[in-house]
PDB file of N, CA and C in Angstrom:
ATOM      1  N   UNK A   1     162.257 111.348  82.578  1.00  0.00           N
ATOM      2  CA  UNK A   1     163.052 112.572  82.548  1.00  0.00           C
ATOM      3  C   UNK A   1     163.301 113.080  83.965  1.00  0.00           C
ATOM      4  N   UNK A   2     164.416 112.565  84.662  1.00  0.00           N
ATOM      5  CA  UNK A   2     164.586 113.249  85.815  1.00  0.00           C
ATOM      6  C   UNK A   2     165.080 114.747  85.810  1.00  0.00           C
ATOM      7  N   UNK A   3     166.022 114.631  84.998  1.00  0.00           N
ATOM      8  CA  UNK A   3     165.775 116.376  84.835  1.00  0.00           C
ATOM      9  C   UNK A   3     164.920 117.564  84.889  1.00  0.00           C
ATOM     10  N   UNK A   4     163.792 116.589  84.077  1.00  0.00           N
ATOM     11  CA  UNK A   4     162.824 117.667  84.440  1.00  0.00           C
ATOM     12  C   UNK A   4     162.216 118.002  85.539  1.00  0.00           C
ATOM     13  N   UNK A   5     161.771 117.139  86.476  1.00  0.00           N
ATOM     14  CA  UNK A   5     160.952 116.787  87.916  1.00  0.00           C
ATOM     15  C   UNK A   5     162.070 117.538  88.950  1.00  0.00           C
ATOM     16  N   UNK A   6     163.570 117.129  88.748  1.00  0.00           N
ATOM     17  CA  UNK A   6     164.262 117.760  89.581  1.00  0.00           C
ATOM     18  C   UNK A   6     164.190 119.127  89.666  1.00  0.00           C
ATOM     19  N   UNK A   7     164.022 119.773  88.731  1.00  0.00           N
ATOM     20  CA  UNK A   7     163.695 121.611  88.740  1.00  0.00           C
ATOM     21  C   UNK A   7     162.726 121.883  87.488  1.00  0.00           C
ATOM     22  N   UNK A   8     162.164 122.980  88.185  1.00  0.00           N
ATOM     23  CA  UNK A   8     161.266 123.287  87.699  1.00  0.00           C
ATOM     24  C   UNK A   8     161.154 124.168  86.429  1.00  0.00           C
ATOM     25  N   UNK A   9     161.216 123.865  85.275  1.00  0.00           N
ATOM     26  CA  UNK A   9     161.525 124.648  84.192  1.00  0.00           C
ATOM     27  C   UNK A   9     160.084 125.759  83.187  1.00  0.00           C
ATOM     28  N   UNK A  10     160.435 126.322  82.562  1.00  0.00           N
ATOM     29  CA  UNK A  10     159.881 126.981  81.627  1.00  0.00           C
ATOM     30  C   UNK A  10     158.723 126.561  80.979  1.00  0.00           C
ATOM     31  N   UNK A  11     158.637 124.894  80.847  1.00  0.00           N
ATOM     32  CA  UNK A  11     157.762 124.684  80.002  1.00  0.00           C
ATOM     33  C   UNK A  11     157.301 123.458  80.502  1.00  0.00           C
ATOM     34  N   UNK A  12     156.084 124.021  81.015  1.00  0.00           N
ATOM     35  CA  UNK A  12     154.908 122.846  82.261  1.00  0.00           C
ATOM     36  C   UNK A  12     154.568 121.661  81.410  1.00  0.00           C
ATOM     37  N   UNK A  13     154.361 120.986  82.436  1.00  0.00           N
ATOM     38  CA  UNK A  13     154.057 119.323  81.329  1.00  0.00           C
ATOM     39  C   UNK A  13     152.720 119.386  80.462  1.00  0.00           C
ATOM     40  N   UNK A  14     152.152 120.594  80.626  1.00  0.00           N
ATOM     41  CA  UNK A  14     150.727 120.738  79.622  1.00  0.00           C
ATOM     42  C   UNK A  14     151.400 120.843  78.677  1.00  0.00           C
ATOM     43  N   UNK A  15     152.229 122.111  78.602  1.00  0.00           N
ATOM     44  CA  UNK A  15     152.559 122.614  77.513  1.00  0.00           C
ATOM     45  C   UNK A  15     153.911 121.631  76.649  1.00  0.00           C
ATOM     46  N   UNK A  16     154.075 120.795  77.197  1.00  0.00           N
ATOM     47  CA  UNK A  16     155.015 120.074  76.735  1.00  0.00           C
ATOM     48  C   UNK A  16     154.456 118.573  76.115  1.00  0.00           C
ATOM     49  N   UNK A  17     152.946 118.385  76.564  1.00  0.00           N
ATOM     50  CA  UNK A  17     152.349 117.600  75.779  1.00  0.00           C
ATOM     51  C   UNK A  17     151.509 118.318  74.827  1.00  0.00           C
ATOM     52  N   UNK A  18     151.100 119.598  74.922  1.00  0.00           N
ATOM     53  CA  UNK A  18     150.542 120.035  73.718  1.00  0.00           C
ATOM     54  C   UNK A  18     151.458 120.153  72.247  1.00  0.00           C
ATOM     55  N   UNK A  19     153.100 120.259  72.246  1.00  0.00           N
ATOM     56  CA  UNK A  19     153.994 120.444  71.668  1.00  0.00           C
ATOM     57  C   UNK A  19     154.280 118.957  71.430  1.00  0.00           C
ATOM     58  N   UNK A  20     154.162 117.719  71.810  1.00  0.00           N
ATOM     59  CA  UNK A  20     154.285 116.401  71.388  1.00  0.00           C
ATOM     60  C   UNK A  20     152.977 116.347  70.485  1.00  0.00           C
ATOM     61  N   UNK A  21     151.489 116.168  70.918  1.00  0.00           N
ATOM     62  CA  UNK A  21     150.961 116.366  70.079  1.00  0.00           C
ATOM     63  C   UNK A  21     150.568 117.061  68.288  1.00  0.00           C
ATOM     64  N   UNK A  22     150.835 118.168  68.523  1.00  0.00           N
ATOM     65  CA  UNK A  22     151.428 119.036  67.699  1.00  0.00           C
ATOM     66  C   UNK A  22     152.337 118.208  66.539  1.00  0.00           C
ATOM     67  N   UNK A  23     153.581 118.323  67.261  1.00  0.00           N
ATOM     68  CA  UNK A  23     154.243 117.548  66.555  1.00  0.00           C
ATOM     69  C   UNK A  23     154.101 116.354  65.803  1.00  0.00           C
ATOM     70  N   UNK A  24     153.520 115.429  65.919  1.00  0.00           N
ATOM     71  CA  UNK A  24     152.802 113.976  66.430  1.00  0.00           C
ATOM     72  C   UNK A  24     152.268 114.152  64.713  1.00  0.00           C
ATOM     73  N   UNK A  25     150.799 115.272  64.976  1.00  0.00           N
ATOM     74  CA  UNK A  25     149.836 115.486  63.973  1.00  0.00           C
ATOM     75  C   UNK A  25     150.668 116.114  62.511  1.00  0.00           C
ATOM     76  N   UNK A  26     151.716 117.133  62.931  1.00  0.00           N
ATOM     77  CA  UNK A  26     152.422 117.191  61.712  1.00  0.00           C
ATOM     78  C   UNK A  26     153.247 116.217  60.913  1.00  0.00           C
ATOM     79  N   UNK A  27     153.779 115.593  61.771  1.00  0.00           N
ATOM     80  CA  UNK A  27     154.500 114.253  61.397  1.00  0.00           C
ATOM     81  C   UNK A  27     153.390 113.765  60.502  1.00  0.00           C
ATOM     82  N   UNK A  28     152.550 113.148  60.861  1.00  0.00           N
ATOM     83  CA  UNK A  28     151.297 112.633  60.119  1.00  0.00           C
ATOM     84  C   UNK A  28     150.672 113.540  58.604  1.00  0.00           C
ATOM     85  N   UNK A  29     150.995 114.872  59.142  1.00  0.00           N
ATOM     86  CA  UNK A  29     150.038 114.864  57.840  1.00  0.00           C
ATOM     87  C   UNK A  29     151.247 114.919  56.071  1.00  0.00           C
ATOM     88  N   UNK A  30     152.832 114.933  56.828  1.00  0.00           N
ATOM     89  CA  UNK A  30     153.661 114.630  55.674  1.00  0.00           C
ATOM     90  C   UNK A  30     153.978 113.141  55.580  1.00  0.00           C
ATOM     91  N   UNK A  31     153.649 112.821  54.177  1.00  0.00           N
ATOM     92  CA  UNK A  31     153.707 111.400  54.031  1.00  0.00           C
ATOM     93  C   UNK A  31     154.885 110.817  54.088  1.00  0.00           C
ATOM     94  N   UNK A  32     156.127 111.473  53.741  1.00  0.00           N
ATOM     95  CA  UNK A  32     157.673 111.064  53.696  1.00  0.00           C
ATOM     96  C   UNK A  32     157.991 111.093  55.374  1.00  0.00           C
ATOM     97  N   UNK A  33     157.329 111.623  55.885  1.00  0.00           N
ATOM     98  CA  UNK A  33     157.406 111.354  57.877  1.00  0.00           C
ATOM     99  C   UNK A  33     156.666 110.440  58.608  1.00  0.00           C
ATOM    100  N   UNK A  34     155.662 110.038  58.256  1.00  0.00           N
ATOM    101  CA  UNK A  34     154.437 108.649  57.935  1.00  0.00           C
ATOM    102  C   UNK A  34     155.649 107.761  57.780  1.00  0.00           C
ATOM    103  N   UNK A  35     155.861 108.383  57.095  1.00  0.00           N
ATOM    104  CA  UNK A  35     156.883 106.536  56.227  1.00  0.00           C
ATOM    105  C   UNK A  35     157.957 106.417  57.195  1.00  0.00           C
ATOM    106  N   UNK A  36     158.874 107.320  57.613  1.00  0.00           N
ATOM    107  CA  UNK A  36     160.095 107.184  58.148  1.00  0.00           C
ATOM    108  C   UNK A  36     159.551 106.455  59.373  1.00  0.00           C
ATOM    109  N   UNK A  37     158.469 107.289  60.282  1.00  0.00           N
ATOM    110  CA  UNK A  37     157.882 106.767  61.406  1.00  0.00           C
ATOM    111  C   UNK A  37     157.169 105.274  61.942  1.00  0.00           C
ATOM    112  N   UNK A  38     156.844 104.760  60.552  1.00  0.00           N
ATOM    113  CA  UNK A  38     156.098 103.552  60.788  1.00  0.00           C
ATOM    114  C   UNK A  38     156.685 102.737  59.679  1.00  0.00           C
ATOM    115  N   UNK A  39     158.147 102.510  59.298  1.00  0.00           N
ATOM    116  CA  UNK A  39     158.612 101.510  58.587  1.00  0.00           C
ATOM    117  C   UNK A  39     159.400 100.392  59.098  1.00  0.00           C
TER     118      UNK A  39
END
């Protein structure tokens, strides 16, 4: 993502891997998103 590195935005790379994670774990706990993700 050069975009991002080029300026400095709103939402720090912590917080932008806590929000992948996040995401990640919800994906997982619906099974019809399980499926889409790993078929």
């Amino acid at each position: 993502m050069e975009f991002k590195t080029r300026s400095p935005s709103a939402v720090s790379e912590r917080q932008l891997a806590e929000i992948v994670s996040v995401e990640i774990e919800r994906i997982k706990s619906i099974p019809t998103g399980r499926a889409a993700l790993f078929h």
